[in-house]
C-alpha atoms as a PDB file:
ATOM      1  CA  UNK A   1    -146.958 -23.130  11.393  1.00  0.00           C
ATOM      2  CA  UNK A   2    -150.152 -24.772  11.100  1.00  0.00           C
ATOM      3  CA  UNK A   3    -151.614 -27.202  13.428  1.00  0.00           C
ATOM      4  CA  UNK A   4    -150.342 -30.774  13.281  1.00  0.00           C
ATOM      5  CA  UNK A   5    -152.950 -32.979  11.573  1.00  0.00           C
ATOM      6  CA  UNK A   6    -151.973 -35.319  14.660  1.00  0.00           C
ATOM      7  CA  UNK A   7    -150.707 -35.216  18.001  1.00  0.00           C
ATOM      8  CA  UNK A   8    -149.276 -38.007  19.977  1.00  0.00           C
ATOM      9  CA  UNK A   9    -148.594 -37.203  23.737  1.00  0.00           C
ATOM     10  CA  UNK A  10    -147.446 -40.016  26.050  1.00  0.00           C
ATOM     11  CA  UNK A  11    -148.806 -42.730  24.118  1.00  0.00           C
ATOM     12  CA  UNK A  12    -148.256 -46.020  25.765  1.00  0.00           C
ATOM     13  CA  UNK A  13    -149.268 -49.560  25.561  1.00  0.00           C
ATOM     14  CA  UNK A  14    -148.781 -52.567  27.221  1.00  0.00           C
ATOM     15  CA  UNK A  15    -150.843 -56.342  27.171  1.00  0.00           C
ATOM     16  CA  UNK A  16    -152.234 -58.002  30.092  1.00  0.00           C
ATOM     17  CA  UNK A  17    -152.059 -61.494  30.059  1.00  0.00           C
ATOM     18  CA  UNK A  18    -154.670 -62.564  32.353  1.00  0.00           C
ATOM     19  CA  UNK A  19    -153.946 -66.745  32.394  1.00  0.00           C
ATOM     20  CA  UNK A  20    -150.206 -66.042  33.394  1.00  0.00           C
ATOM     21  CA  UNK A  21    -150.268 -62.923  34.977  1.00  0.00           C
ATOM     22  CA  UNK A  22    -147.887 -61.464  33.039  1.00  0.00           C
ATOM     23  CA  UNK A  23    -147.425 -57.796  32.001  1.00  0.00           C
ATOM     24  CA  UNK A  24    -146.199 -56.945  28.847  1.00  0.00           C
ATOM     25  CA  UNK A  25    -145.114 -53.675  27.824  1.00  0.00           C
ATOM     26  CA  UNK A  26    -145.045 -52.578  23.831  1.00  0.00           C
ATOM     27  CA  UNK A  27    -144.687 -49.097  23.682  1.00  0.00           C
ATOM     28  CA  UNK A  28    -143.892 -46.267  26.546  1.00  0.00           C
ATOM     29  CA  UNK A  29    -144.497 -43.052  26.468  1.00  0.00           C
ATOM     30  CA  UNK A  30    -144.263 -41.562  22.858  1.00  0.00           C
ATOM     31  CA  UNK A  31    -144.768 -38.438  21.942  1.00  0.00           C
ATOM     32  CA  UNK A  32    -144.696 -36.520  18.405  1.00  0.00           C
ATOM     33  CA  UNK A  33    -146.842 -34.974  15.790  1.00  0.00           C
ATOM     34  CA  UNK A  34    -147.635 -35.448  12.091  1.00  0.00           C
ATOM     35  CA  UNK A  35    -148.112 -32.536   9.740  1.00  0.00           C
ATOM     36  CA  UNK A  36    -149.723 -31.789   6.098  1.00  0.00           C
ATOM     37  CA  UNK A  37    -147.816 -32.577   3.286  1.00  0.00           C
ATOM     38  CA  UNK A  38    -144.589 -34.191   5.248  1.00  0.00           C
ATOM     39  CA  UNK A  39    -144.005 -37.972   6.881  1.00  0.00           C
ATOM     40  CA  UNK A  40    -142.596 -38.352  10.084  1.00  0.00           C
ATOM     41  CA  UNK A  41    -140.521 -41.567  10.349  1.00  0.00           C
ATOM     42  CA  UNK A  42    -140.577 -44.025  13.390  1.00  0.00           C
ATOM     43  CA  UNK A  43    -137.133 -45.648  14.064  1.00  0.00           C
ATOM     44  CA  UNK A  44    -135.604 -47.632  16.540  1.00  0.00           C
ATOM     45  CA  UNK A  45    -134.799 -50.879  17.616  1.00  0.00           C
ATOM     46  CA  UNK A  46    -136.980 -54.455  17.478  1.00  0.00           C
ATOM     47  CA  UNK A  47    -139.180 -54.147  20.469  1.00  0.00           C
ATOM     48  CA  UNK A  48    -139.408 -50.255  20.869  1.00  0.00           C
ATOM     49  CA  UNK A  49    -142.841 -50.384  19.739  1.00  0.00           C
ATOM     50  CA  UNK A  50    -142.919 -49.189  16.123  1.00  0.00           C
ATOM     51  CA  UNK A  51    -146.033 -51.129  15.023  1.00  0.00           C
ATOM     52  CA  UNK A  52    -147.757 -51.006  17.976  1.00  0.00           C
ATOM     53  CA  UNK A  53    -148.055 -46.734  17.689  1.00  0.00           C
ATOM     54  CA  UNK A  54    -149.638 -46.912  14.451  1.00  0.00           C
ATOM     55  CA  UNK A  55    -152.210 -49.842  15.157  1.00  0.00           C
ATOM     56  CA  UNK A  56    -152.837 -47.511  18.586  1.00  0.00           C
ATOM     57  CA  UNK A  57    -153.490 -44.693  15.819  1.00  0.00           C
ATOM     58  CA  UNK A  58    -155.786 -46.587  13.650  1.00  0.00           C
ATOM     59  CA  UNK A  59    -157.339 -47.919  17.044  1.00  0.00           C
ATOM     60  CA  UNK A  60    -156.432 -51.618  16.218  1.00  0.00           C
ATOM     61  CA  UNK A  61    -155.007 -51.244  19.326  1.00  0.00           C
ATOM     62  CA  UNK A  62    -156.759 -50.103  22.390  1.00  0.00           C
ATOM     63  CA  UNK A  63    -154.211 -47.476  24.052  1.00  0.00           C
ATOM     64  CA  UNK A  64    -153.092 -47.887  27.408  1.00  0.00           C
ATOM     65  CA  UNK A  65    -152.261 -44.276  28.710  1.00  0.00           C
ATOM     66  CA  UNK A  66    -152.038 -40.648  26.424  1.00  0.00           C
ATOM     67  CA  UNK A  67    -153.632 -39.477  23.800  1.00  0.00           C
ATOM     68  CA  UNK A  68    -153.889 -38.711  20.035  1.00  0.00           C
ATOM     69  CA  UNK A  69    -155.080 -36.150  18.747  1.00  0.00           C
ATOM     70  CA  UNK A  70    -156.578 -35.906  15.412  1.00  0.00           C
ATOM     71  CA  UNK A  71    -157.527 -33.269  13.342  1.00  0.00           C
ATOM     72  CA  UNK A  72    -160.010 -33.666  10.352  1.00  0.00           C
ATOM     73  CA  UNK A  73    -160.749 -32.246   7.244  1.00  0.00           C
ATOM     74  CA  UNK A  74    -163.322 -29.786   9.179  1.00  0.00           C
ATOM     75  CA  UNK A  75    -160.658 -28.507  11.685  1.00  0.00           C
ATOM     76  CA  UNK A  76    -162.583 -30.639  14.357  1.00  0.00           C
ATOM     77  CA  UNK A  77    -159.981 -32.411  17.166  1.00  0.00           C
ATOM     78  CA  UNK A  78    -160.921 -36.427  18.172  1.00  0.00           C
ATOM     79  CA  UNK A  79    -159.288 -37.948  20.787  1.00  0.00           C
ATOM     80  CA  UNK A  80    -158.496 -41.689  19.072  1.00  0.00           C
ATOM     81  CA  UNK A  81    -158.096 -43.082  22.391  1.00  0.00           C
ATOM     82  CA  UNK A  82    -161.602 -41.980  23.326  1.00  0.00           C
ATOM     83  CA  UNK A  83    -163.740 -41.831  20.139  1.00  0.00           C
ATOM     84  CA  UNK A  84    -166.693 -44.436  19.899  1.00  0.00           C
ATOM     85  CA  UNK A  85    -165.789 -47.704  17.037  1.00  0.00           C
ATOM     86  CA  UNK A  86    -168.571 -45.316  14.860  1.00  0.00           C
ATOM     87  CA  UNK A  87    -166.037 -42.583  14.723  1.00  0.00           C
ATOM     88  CA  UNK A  88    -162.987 -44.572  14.174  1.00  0.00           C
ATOM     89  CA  UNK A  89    -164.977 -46.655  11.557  1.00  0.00           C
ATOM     90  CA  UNK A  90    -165.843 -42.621   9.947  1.00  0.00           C
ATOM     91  CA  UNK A  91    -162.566 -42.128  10.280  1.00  0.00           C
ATOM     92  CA  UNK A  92    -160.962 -44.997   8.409  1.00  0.00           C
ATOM     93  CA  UNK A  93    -163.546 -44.912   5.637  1.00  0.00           C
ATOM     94  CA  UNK A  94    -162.862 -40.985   5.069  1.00  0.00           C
ATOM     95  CA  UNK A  95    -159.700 -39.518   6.540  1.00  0.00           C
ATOM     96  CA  UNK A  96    -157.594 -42.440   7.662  1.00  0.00           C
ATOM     97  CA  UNK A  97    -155.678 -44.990   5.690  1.00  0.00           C
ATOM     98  CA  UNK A  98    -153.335 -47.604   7.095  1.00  0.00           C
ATOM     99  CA  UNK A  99    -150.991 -49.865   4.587  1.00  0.00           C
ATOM    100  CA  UNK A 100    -150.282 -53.280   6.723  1.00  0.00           C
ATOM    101  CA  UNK A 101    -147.271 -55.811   6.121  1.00  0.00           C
ATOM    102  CA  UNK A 102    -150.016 -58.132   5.091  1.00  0.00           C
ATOM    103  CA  UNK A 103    -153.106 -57.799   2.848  1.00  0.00           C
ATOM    104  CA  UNK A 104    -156.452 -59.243   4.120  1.00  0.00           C
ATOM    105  CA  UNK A 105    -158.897 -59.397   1.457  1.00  0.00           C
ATOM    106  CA  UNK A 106    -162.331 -61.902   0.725  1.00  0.00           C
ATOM    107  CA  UNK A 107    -160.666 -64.973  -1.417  1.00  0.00           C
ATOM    108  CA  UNK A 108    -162.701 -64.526  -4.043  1.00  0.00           C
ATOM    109  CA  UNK A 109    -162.789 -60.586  -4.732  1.00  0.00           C
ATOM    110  CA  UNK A 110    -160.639 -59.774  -7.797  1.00  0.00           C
ATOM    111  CA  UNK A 111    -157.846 -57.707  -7.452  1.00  0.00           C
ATOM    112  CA  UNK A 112    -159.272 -54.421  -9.284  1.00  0.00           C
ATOM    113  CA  UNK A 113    -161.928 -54.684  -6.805  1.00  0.00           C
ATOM    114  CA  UNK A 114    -159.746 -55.155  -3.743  1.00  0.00           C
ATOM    115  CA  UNK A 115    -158.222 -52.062  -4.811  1.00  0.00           C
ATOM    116  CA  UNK A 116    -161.242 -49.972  -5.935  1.00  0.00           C
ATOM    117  CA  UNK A 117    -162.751 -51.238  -2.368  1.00  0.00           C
ATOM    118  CA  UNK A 118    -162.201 -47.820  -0.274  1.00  0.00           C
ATOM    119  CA  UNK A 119    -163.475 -45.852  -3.494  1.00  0.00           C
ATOM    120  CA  UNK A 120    -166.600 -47.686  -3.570  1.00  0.00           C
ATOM    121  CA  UNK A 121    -167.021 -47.330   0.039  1.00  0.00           C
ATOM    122  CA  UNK A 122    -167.030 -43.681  -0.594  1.00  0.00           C
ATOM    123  CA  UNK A 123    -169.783 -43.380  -3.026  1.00  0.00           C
ATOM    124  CA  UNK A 124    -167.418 -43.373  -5.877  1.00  0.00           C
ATOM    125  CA  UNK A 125    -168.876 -44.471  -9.406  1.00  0.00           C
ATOM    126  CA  UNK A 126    -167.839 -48.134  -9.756  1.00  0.00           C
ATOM    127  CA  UNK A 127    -166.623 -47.846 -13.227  1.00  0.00           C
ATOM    128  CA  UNK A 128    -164.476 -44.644 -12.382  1.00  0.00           C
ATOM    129  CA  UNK A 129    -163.292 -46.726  -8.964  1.00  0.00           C
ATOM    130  CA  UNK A 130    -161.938 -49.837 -11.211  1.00  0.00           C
ATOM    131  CA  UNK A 131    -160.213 -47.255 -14.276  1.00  0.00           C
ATOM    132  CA  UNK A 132    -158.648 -45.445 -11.088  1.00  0.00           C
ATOM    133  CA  UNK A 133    -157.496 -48.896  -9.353  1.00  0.00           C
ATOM    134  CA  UNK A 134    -156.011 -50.030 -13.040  1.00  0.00           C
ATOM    135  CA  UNK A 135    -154.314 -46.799 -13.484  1.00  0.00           C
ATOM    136  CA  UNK A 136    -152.696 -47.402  -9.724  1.00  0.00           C
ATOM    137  CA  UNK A 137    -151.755 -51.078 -10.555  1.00  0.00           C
ATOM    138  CA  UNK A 138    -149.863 -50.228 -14.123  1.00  0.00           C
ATOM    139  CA  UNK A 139    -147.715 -47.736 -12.123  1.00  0.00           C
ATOM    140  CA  UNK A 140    -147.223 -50.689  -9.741  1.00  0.00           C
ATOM    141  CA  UNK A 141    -146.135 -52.893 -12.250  1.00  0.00           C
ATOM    142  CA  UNK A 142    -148.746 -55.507 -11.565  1.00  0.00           C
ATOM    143  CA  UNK A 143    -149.336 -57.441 -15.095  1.00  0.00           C
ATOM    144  CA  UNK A 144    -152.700 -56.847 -16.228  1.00  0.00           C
ATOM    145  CA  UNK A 145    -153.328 -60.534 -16.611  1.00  0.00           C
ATOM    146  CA  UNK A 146    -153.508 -60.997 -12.460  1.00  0.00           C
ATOM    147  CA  UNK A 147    -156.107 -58.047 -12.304  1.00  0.00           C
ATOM    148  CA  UNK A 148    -159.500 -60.414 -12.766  1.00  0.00           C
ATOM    149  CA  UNK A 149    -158.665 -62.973 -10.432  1.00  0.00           C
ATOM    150  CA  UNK A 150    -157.722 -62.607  -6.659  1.00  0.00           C
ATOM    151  CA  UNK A 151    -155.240 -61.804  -4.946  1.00  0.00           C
ATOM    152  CA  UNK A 152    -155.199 -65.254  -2.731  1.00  0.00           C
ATOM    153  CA  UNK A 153    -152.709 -66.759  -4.671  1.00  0.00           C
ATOM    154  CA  UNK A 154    -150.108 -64.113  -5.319  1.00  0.00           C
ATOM    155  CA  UNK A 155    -146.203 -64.096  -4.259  1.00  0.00           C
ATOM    156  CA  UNK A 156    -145.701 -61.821  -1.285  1.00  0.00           C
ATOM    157  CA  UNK A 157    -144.118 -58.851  -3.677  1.00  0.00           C
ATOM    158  CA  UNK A 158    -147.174 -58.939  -5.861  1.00  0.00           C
ATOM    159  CA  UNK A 159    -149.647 -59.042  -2.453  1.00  0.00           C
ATOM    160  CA  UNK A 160    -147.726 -56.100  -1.318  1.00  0.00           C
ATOM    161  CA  UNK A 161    -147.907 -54.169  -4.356  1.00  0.00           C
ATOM    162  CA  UNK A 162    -151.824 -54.977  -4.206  1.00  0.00           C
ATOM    163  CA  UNK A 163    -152.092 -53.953  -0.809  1.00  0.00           C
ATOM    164  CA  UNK A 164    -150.202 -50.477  -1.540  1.00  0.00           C
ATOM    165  CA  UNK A 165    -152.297 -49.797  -4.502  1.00  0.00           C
ATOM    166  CA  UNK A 166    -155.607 -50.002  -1.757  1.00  0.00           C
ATOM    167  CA  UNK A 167    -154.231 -47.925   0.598  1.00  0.00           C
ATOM    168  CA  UNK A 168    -152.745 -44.926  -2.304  1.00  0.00           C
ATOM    169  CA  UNK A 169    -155.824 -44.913  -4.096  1.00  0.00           C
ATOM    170  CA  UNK A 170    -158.437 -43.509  -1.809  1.00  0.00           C
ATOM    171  CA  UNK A 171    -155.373 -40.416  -0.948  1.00  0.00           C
ATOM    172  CA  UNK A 172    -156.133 -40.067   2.722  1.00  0.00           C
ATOM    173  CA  UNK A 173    -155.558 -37.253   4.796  1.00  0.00           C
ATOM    174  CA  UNK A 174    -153.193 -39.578   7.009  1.00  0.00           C
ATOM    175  CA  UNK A 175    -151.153 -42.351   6.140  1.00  0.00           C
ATOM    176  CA  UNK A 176    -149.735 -45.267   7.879  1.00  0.00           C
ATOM    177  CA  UNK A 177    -146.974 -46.821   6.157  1.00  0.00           C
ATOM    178  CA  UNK A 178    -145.659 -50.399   7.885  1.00  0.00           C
ATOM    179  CA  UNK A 179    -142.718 -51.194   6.247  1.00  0.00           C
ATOM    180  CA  UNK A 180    -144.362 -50.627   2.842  1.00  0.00           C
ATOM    181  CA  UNK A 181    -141.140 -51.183   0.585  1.00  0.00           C
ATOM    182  CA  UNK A 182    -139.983 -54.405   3.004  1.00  0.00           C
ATOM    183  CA  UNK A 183    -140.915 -57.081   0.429  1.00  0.00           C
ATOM    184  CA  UNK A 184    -140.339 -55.093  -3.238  1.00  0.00           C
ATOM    185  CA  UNK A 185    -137.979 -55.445  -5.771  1.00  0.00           C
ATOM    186  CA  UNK A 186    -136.019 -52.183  -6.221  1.00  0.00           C
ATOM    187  CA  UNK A 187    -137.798 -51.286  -9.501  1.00  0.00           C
ATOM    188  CA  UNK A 188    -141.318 -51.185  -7.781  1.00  0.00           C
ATOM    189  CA  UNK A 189    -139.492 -49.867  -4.269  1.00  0.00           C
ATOM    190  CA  UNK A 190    -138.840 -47.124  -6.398  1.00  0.00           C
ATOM    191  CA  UNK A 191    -142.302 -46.991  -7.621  1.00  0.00           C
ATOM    192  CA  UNK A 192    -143.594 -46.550  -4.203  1.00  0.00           C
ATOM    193  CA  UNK A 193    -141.138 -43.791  -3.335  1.00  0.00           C
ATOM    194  CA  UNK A 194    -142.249 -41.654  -6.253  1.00  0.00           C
ATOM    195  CA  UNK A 195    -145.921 -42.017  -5.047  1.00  0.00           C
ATOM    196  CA  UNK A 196    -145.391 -41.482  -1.525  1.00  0.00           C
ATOM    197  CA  UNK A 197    -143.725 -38.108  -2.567  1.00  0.00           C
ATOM    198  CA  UNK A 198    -146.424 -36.937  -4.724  1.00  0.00           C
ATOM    199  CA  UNK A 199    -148.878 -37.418  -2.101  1.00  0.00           C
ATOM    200  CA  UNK A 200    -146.665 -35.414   0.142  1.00  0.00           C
ATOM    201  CA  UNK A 201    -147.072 -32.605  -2.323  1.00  0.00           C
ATOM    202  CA  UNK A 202    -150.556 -33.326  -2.588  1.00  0.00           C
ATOM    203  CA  UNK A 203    -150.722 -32.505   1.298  1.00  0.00           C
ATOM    204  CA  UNK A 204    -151.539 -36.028   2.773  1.00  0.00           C
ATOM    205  CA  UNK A 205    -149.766 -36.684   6.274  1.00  0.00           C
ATOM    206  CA  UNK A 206    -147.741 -39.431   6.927  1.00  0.00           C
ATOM    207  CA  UNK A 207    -146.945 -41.750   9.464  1.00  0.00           C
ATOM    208  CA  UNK A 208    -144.023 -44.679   8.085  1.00  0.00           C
ATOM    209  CA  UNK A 209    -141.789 -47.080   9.423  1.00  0.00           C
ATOM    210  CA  UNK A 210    -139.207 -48.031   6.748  1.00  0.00           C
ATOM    211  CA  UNK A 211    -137.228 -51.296   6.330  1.00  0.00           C
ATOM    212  CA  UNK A 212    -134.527 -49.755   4.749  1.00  0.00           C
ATOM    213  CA  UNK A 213    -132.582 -46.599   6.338  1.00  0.00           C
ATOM    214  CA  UNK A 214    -131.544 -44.599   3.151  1.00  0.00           C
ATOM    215  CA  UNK A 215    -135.465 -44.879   2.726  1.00  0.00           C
ATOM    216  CA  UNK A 216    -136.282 -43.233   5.851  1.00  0.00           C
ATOM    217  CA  UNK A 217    -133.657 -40.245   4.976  1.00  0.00           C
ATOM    218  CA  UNK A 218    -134.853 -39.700   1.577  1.00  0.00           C
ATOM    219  CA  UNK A 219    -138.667 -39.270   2.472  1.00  0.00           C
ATOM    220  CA  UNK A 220    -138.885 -38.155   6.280  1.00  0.00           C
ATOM    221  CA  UNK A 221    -138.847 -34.489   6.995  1.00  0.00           C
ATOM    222  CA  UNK A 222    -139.494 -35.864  10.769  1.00  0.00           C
ATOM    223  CA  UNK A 223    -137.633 -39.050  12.296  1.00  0.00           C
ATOM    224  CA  UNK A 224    -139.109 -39.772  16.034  1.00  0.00           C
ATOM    225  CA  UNK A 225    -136.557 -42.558  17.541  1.00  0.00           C
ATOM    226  CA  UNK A 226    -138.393 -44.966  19.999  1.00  0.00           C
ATOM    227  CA  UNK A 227    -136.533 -46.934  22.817  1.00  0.00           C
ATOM    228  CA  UNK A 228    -137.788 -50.401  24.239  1.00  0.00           C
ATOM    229  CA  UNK A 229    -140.323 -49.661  26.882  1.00  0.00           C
ATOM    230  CA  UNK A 230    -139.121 -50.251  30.764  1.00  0.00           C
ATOM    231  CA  UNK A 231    -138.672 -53.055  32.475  1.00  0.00           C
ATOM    232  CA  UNK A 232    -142.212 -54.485  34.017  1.00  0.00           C
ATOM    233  CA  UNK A 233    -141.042 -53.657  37.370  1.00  0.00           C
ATOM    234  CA  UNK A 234    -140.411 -50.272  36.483  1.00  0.00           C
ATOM    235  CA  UNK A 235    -143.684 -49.884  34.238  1.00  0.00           C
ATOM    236  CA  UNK A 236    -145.665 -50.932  37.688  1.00  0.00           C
ATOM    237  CA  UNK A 237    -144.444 -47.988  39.898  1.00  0.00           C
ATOM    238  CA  UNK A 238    -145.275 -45.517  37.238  1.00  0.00           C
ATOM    239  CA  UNK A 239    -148.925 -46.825  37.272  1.00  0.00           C
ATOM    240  CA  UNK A 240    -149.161 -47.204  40.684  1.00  0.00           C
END
């Protein structure tokens, strides 16, 4: 079998809360991998740490313990936990996509350019960017009347759909899905399904937490379940 694109061992992360001297743990101990072509599901209960494992990944999150292991498009491995904010900028720009359960864009940008953005970024023509980001939106079912204007204003289905279209276009190597169907109507949920399984043919990686069960079992070839992290107590002794 060939080598994982990336490697999660031990992960952890907790949050220190200096003013009340609190501990708080988010995630404990994960471990999995993530191959070419397939998407390994996270499941498990509010509070195992779901979210917090991909924004670790993406290095929105500073990780507490392990490490992940990333493989790039040169067969070069990165430690994410260790890798300077160049590399994990590199990264993100090139070989790493992450689709959020909320789009952050400048007010004023118009949604062809929000999602043309990571194709410009690349050195992509900007003509070719914004026929490639139109192409994305029709198969999103976004009308082509809310194209010009921004995003800002949208409903949170339409945001979504926006927000999926910016992190599809650009076909990473790895994806991070956060609950990318949560907010669709089953028409475009259906939409998204088709596309995430064409990119799975077209060899990209994925990393996905699904709203919706049946979801997870139709698309994951790899479900990781996650418990809630220990007690703080318990979390202490291990670290001393």
């Amino acid at each position: 079998m060939a080598k994982p694109v990336l490697q999660v061992d031990g992960y952890g992360k907790y949050f220190q809360l200096h003013e009340q001297n609190k501990l708080i743990p988010s995630s404990h101990n994960v471990s999995f991998s993530v191959h070419a072509g397939e998407l390994t599901a996270l499941v498990g209960p509010t509070g195992a740490g779901k979210s917090s494992v991909l924004k670790g990944i993406y290095r929105s999150y500073l990780p507490t313990g392990g490490r992940i292991l990333y493989r790039d498009a040169q067969g070069h491995e990165l430690d994410i936990c260790l890798a300077s904010d160049h590399q994990i900028l590199e990264l993100r720009r090139r070989e790493i996509g992450f689709v959020t359960q909320f789009l952050h864009c400048l007010p004023r940008q118009s949604t062809l350019d929000v999602v043309a953005h990571p194709l410009f970024m690349n050195g992509v023509a900007r003509e070719e960017a914004r026929q490639r980001a139109a192409e994305l939106l029709a198969e999103m079912n976004l009308p082509e009347r809310l194209w010009s204007v921004s995003p800002a204003t949208f409903s949170g289905g339409e945001r979504q759909r926006v927000n999926l279209a910016r992190g599809f276009i650009a076909r990473p190597r790895l994806l991070l899905l956060d609950e990318p169907t949560a907010s669709l109507d089953p028409e475009t949920a259906e939409c998204v399904i088709r596309l995430i399984e064409r990119l799975k043919t077209e060899g990209t990686a994925m990393l996905a937490i699904f709203h919706h069960p049946e979801t997870t079992r139709r698309l994951a070839d790899r479900v990781i379940v996650l418990t809630p992290p220990p007690a703080v107590e318990e979390l202490l002794k291990e670290m001393l």
